[in-house]
N, C-alpha and C. Protein backbone atom coordinates (compact mmCIF):
# COMPACT_ATOMS: atom_id res chain seq x y z
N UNK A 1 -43.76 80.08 9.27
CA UNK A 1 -43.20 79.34 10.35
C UNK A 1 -41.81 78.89 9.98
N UNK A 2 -41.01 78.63 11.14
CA UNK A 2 -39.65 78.77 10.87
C UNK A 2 -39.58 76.63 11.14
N UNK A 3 -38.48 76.25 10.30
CA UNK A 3 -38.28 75.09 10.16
C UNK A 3 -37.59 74.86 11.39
N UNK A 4 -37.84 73.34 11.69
CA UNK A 4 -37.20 73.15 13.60
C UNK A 4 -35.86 71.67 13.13
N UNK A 5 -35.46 71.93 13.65
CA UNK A 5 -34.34 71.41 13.18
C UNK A 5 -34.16 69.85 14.57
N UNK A 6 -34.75 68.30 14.15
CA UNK A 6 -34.54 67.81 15.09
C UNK A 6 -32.59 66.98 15.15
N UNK A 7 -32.74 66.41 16.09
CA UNK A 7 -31.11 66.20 16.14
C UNK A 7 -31.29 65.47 17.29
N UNK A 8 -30.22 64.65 17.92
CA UNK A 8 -29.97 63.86 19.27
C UNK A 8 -29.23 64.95 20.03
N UNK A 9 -29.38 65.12 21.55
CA UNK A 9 -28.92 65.78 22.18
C UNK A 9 -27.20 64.90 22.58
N UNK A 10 -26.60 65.40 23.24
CA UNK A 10 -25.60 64.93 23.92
C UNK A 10 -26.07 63.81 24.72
N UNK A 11 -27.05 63.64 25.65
CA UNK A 11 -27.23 62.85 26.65
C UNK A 11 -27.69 61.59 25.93
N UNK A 12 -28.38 61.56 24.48
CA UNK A 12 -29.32 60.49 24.32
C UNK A 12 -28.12 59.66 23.29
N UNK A 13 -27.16 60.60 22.51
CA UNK A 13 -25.77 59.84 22.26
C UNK A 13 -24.81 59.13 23.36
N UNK A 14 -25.16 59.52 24.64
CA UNK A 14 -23.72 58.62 25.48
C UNK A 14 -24.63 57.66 25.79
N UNK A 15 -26.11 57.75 25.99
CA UNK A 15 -26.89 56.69 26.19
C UNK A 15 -26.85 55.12 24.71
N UNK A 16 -26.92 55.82 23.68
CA UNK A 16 -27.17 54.56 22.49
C UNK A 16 -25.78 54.32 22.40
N UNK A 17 -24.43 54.89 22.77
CA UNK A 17 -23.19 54.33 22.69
C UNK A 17 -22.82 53.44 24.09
N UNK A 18 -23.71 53.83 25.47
CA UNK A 18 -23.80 52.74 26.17
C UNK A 18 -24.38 51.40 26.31
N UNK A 19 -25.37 51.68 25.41
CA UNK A 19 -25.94 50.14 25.29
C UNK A 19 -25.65 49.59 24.32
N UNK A 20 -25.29 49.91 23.44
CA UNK A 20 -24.18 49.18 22.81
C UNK A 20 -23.05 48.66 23.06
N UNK A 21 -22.32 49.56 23.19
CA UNK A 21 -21.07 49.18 24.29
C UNK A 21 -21.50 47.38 25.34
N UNK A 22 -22.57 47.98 26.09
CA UNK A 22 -23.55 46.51 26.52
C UNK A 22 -23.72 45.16 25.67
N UNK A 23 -24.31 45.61 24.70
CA UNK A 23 -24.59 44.41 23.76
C UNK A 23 -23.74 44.29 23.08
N UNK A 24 -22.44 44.97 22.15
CA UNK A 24 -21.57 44.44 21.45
C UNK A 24 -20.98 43.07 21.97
N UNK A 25 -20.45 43.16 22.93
CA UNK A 25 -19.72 42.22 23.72
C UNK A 25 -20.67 40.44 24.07
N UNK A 26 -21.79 40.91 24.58
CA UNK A 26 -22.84 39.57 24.50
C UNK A 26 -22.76 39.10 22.83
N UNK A 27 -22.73 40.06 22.17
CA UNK A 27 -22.61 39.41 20.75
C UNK A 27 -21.81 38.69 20.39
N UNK A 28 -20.84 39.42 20.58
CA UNK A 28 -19.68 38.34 19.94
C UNK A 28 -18.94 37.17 20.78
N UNK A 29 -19.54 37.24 22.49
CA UNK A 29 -19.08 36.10 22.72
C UNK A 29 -20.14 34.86 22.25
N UNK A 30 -21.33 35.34 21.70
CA UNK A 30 -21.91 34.28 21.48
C UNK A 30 -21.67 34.10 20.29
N UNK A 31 -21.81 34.54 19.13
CA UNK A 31 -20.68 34.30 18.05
C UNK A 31 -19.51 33.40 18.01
N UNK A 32 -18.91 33.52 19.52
CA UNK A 32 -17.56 32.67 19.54
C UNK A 32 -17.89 31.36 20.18
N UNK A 33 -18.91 31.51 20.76
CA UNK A 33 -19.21 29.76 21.15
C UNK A 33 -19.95 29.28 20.13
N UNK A 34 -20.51 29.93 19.19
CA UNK A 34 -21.30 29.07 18.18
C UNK A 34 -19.99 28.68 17.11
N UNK A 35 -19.16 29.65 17.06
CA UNK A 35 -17.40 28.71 16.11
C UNK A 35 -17.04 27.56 16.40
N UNK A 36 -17.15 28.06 18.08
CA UNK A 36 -16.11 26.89 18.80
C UNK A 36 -16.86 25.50 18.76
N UNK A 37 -18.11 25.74 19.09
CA UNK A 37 -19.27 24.21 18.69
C UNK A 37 -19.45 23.78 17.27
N UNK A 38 -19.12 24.76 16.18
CA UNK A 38 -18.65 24.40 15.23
C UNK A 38 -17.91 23.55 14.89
N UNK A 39 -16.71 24.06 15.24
CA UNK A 39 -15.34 23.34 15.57
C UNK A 39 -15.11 22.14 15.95
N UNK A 40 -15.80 22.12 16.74
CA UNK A 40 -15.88 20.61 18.25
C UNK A 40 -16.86 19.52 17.14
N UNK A 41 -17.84 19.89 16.34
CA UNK A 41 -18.60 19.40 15.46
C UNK A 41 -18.26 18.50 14.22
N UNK A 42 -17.61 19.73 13.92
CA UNK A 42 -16.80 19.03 12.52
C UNK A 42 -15.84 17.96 13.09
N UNK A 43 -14.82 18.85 14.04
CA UNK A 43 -14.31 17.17 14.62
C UNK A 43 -14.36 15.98 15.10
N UNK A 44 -15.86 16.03 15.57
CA UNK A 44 -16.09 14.96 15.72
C UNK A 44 -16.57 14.28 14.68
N UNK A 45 -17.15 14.43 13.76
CA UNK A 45 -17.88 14.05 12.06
C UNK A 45 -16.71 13.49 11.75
N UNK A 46 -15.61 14.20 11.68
CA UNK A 46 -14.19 13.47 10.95
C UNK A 46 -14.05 12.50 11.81
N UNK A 47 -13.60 12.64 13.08
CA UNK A 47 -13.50 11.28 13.52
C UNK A 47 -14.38 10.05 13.99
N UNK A 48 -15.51 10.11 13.81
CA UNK A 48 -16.73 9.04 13.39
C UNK A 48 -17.02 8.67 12.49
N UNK A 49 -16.45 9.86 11.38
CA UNK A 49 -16.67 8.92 9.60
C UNK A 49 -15.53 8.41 9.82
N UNK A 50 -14.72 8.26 9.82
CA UNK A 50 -13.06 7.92 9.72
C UNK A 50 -13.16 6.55 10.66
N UNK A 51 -13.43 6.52 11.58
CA UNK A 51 -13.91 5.00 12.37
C UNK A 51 -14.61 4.45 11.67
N UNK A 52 -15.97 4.98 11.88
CA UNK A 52 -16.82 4.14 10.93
C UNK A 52 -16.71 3.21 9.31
N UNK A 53 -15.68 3.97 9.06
CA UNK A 53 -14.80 3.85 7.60
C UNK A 53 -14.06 2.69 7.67
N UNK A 54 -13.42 2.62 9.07
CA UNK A 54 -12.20 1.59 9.33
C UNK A 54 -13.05 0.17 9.88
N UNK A 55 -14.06 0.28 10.21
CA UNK A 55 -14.92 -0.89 10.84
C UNK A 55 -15.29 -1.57 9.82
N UNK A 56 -15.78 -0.82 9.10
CA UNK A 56 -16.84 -1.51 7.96
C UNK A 56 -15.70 -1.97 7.03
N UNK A 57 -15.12 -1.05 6.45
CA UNK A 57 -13.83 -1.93 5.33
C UNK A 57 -12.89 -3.44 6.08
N UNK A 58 -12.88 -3.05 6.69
CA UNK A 58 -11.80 -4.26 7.76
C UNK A 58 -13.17 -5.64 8.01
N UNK A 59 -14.55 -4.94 8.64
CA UNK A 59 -15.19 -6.37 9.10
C UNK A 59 -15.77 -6.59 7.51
N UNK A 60 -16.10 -5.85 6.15
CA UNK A 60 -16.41 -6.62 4.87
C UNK A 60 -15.57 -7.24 4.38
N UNK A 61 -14.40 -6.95 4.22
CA UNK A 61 -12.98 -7.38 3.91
C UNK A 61 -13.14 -9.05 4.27
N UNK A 62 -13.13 -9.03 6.30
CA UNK A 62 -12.82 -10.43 6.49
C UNK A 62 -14.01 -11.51 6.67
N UNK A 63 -15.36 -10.80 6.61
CA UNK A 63 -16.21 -11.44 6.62
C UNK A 63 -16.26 -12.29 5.20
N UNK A 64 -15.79 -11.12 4.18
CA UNK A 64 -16.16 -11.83 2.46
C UNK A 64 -15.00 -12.68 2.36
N UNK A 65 -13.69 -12.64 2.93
CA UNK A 65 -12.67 -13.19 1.83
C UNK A 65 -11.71 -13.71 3.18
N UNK A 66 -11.84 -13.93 4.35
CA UNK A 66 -10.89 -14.50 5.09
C UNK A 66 -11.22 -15.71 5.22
N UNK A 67 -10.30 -16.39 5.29
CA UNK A 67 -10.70 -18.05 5.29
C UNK A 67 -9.65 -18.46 6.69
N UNK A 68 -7.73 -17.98 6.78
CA UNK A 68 -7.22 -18.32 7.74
C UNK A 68 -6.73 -17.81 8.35
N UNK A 69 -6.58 -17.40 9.78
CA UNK A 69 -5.88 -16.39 10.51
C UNK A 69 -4.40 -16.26 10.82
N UNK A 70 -3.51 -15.77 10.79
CA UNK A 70 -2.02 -16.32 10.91
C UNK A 70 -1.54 -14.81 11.49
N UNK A 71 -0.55 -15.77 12.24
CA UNK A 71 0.39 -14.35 13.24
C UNK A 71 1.42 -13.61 12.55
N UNK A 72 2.12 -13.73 11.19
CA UNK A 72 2.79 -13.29 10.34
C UNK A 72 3.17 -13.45 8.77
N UNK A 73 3.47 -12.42 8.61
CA UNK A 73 3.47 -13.02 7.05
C UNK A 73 5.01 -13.12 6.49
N UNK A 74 4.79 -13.86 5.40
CA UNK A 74 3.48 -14.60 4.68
C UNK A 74 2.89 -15.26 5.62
N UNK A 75 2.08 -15.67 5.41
CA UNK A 75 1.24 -16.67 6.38
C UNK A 75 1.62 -18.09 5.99
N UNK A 76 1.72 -18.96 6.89
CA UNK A 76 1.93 -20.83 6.20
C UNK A 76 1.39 -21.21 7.57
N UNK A 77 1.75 -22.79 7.59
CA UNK A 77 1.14 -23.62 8.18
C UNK A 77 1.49 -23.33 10.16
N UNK A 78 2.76 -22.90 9.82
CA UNK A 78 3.42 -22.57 11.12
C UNK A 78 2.92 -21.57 11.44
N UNK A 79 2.22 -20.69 11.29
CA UNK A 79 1.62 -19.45 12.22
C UNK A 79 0.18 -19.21 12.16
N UNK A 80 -0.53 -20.60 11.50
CA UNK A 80 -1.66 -20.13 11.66
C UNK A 80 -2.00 -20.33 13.25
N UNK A 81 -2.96 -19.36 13.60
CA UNK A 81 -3.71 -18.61 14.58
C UNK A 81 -5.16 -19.30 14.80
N UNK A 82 -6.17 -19.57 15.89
CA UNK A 82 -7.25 -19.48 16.11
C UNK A 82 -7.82 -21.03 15.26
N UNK A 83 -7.28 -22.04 14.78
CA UNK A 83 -7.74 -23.01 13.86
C UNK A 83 -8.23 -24.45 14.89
N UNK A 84 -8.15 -24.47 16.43
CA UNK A 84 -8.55 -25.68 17.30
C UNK A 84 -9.13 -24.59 17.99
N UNK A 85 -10.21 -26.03 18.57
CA UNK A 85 -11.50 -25.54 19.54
C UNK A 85 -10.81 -24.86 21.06
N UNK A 86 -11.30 -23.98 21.84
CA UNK A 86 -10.74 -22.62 22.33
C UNK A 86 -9.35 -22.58 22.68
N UNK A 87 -8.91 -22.08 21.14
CA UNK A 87 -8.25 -21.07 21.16
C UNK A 87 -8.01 -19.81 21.17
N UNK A 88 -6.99 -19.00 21.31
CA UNK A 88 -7.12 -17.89 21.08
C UNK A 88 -5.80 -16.96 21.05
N UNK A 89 -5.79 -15.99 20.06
CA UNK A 89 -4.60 -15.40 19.81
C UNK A 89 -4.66 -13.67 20.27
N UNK A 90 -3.27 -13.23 20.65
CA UNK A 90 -4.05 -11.77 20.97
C UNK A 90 -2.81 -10.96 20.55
N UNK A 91 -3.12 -10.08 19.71
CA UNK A 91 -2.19 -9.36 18.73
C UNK A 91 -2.03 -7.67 19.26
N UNK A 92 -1.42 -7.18 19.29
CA UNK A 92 -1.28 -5.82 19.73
C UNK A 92 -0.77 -4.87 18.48
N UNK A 93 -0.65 -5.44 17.28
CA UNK A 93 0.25 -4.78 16.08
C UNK A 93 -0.73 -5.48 14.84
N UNK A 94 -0.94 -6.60 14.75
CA UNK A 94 -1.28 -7.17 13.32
C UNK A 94 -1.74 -8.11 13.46
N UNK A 95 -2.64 -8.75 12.37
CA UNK A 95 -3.04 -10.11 12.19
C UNK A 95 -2.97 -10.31 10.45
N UNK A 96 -2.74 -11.16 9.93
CA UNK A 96 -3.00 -11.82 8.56
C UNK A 96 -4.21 -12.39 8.16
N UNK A 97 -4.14 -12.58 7.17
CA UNK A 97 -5.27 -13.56 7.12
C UNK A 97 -4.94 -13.71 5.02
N UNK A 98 -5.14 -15.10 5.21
CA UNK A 98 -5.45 -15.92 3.69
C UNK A 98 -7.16 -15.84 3.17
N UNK A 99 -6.82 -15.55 1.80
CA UNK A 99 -7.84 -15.54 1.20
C UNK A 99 -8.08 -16.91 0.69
N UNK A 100 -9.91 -17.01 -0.17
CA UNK A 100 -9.71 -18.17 -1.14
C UNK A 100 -8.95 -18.69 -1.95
N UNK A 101 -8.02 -17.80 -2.37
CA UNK A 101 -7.20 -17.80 -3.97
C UNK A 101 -5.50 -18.13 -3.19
N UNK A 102 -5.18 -18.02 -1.90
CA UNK A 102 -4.46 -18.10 -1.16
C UNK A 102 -3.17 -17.05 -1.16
N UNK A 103 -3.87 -15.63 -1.20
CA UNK A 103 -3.09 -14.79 -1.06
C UNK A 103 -3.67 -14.00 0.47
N UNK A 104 -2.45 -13.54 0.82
CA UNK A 104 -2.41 -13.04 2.25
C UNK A 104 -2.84 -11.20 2.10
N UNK A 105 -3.87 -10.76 3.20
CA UNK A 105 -3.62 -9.80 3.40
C UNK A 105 -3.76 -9.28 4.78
N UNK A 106 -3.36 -8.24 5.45
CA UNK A 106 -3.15 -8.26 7.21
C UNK A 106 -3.91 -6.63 7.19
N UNK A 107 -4.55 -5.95 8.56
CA UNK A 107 -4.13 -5.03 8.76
C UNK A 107 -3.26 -4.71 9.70
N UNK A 108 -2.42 -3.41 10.19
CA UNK A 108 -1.30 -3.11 11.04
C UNK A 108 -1.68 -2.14 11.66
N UNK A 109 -1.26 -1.24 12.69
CA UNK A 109 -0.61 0.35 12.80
C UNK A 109 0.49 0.64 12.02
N UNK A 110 0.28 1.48 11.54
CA UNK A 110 1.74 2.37 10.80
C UNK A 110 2.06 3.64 11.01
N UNK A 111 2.50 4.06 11.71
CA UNK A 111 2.81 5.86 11.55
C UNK A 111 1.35 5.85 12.73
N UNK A 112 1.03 5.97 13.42
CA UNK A 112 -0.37 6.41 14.44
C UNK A 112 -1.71 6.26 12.73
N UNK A 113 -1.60 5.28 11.75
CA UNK A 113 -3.16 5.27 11.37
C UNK A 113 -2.82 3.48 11.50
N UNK A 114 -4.42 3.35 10.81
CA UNK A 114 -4.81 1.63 10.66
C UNK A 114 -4.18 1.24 8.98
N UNK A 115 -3.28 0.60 9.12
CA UNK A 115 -2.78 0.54 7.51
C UNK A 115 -3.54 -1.05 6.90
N UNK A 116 -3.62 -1.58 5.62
CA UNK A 116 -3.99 -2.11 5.18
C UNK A 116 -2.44 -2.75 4.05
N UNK A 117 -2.16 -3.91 4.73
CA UNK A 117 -0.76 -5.14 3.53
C UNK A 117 -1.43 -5.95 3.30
N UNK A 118 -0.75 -6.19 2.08
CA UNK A 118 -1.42 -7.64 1.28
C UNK A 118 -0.07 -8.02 0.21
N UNK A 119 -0.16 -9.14 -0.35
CA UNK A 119 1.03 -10.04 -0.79
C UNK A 119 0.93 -9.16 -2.23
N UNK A 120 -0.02 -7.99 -3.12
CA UNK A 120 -0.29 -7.57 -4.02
C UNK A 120 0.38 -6.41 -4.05
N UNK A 121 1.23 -5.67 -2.69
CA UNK A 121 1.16 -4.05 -2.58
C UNK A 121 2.66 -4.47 -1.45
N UNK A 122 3.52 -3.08 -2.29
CA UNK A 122 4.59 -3.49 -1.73
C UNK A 122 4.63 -2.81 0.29
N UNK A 123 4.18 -1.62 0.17
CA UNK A 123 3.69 -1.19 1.37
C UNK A 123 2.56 -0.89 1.92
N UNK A 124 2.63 -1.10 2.62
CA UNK A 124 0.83 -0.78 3.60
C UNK A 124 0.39 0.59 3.16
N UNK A 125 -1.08 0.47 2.95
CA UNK A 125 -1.64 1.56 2.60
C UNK A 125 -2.50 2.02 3.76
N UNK A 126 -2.18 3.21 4.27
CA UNK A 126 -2.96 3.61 5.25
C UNK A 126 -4.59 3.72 4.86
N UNK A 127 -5.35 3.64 5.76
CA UNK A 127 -6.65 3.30 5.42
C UNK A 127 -7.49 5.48 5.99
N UNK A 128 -6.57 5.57 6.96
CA UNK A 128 -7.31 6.85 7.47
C UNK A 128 -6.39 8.19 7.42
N UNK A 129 -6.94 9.11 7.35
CA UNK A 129 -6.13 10.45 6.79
C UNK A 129 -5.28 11.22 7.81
N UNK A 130 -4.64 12.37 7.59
CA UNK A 130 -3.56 12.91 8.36
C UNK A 130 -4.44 13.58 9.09
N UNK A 131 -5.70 13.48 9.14
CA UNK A 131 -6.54 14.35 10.12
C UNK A 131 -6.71 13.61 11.51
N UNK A 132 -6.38 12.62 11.28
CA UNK A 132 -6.68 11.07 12.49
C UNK A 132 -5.56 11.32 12.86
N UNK A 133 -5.35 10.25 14.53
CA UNK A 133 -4.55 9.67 14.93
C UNK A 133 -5.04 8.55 15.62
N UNK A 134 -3.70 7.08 15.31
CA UNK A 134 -4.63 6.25 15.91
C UNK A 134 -4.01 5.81 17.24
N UNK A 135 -4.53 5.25 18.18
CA UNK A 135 -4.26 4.65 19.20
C UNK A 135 -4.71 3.23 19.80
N UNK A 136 -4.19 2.98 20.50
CA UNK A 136 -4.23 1.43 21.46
C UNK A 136 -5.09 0.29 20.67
N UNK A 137 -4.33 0.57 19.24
CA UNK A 137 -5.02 -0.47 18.17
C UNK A 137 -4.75 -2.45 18.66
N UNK A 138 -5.26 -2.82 18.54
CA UNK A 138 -5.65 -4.17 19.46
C UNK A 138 -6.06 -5.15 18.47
N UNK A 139 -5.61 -6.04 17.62
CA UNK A 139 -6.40 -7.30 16.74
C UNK A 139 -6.43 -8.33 17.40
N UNK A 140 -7.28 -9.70 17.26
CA UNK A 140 -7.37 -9.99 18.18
C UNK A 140 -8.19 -11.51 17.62
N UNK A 141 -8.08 -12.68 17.72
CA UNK A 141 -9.01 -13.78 17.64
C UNK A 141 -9.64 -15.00 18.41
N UNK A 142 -9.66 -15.62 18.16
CA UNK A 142 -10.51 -16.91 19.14
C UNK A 142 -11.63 -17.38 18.17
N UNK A 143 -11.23 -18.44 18.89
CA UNK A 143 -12.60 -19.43 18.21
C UNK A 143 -12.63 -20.62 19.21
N UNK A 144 -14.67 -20.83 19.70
CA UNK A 144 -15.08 -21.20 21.02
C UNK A 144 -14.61 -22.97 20.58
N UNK A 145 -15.58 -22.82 19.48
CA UNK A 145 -15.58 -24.70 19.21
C UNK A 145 -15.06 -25.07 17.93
N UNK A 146 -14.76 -26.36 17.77
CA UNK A 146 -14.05 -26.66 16.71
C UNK A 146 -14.88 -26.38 15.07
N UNK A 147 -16.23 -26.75 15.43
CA UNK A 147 -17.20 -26.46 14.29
C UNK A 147 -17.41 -24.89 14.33
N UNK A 148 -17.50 -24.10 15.27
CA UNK A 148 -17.67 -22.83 14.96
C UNK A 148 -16.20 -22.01 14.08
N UNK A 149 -16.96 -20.87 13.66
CA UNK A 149 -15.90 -19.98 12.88
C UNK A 149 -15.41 -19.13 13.75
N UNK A 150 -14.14 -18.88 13.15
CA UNK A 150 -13.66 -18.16 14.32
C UNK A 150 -13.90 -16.79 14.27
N UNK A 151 -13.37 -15.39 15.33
CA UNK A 151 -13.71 -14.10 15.77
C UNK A 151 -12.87 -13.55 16.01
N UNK A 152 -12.62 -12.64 14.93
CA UNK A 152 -11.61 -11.73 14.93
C UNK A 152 -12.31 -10.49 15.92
N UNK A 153 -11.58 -9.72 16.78
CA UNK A 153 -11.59 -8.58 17.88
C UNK A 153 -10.80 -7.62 17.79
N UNK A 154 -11.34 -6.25 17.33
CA UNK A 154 -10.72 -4.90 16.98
C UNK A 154 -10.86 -4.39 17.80
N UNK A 155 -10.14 -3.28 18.15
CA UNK A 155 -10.64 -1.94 19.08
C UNK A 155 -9.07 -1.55 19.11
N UNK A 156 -9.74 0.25 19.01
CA UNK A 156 -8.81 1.50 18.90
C UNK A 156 -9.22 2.33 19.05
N UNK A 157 -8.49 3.08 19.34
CA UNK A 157 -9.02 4.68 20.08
C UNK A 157 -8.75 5.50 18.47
N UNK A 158 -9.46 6.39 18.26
CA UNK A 158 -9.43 7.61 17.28
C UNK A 158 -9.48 8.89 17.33
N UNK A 159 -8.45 9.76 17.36
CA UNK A 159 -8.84 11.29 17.50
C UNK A 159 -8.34 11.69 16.81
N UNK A 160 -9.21 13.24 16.73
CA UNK A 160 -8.57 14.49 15.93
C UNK A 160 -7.25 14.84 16.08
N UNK A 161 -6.39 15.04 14.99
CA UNK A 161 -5.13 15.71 15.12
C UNK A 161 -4.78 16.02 13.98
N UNK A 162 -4.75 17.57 14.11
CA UNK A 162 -4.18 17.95 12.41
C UNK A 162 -2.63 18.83 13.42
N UNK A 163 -2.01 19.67 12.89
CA UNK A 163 -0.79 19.99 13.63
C UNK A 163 -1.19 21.47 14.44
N UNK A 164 -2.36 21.33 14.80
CA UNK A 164 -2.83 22.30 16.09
C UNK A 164 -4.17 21.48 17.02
N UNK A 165 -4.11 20.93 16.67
CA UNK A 165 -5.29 19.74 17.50
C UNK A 165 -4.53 19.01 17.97
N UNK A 166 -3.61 18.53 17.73
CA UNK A 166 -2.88 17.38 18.45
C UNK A 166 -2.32 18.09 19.99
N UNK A 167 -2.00 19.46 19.86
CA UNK A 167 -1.51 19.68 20.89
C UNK A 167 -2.30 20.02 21.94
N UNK A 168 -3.87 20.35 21.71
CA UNK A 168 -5.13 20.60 22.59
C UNK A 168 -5.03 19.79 24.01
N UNK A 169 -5.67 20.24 24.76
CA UNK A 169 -5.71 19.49 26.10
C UNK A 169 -7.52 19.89 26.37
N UNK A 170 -8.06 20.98 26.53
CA UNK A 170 -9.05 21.19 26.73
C UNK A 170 -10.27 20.71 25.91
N UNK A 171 -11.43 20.08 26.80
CA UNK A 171 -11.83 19.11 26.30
C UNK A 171 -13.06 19.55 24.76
N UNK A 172 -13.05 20.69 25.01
CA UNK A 172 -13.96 21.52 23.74
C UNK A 172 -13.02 21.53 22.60
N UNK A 173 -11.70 21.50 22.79
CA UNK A 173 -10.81 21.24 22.02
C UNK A 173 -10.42 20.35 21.11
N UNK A 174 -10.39 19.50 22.00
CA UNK A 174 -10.38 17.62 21.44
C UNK A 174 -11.43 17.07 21.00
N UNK A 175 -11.53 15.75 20.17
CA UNK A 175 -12.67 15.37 19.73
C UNK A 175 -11.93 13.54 19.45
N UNK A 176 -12.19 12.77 20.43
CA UNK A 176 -11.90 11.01 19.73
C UNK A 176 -13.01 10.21 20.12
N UNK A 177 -12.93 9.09 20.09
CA UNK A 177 -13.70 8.19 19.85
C UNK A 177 -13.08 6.46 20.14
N UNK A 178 -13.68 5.86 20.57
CA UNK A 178 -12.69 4.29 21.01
C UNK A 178 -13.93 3.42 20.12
N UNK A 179 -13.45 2.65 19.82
CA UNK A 179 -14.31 1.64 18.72
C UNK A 179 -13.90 0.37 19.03
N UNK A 180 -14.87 -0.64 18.93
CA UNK A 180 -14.62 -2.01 19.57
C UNK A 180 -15.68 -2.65 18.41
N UNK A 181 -15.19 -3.85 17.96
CA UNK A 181 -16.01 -4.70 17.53
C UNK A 181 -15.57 -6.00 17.82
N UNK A 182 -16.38 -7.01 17.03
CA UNK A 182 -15.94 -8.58 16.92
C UNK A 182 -16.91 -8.71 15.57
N UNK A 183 -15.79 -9.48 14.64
CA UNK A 183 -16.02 -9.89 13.26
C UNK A 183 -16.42 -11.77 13.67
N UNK A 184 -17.12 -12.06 13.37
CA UNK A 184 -17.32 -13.24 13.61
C UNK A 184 -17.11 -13.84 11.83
N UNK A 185 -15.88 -15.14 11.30
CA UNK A 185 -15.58 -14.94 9.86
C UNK A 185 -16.14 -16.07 9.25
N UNK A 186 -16.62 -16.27 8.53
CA UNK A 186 -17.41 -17.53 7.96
C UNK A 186 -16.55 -18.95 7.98
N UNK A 187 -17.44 -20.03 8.03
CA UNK A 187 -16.77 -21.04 8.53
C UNK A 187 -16.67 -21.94 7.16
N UNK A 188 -15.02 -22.32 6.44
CA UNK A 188 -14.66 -22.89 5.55
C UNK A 188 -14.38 -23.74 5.54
């Protein structure tokens, strides 16, 4: 008996190069939305650790070691802030504040991050990375009664921006976050 020789005809090749042709394309756009949710992912992680970062250092900071609030520095007797029953001060740039030992330290905006001065450091040290940008940063205090302590009030907007994110408009693109608290500071 003679050996039979199998093989694909012509017809059953334009057929497996058509359905492929079919499915290549479903592939890789789904491929490209699983990047892009990638993408959108990680940015948001950066900018929720990066908040979250700025909340907690700023409200341990003034919860442990603020004793007086003041509208500039140095801080003295003339600018303290928030020290009679309802008052209240409202800052759009900075607040100070005195420690036990009676050294001053504030946070600011600097350059679009949350910076961190103190009477120890000749310039503000930014607190968040070139991956951030910050916005409509807001400090802020009051205090209701004379026996109560007073309440410092944060809130800022946070988003992604490295030097191709910043220019995004589309919202799979972008990734921020607005953060609001109130530090309520122990009463000395």
């Amino acid at each position: 008996m003679g050996m039979i020789k199998k093989s694909f005809t012509l017809i059953e090749t334009i057929v497996v190069i058509a359905v492929i042709s079919l499915i290549l394309p479903v592939v890789f756009s789904i491929f490209l939305v699983l990047l892009q949710q990638q993408t959108k992912i990680y940015r948001l992680n950066t900018v929720k650790k990066e908040g979250d970062y700025l909340i907690s250092i700023i409200e341990n900071s003034l919860k442990n070691n603020a004793k007086s609030i003041h509208s500039a520095e140095p801080p003295t007797d003339l600018n303290i802030e928030c020290s009679t029953e309802s008052s209240a001060y409202g800052s759009t740039s900075s607040l100070y504040f005195l420690n036990n030992k009676d050294q001053w330290f504030g946070y600011l905006l600097n350059d679009n991050a949350i910076a961190s001065a103190s009477a120890s450091t000749t310039m503000p040290i930014n607190l968040t990375s070139s991956k951030t940008k910050i916005s409509n940063f807001s400090i802020s205090c009051s205090r209701n009664y004379l026996y109560s302590p007073s309440s410092v009030t944060l809130s800022f907007d946070i988003k992604y921006c490295n030097d191709l994110a910043c220019a995004q408009t589309r919202p799979e693109e972008t990734a921020s976050l607005f953060y609001q608290t109130k530090i309520k500071l122990r009463n000395y």
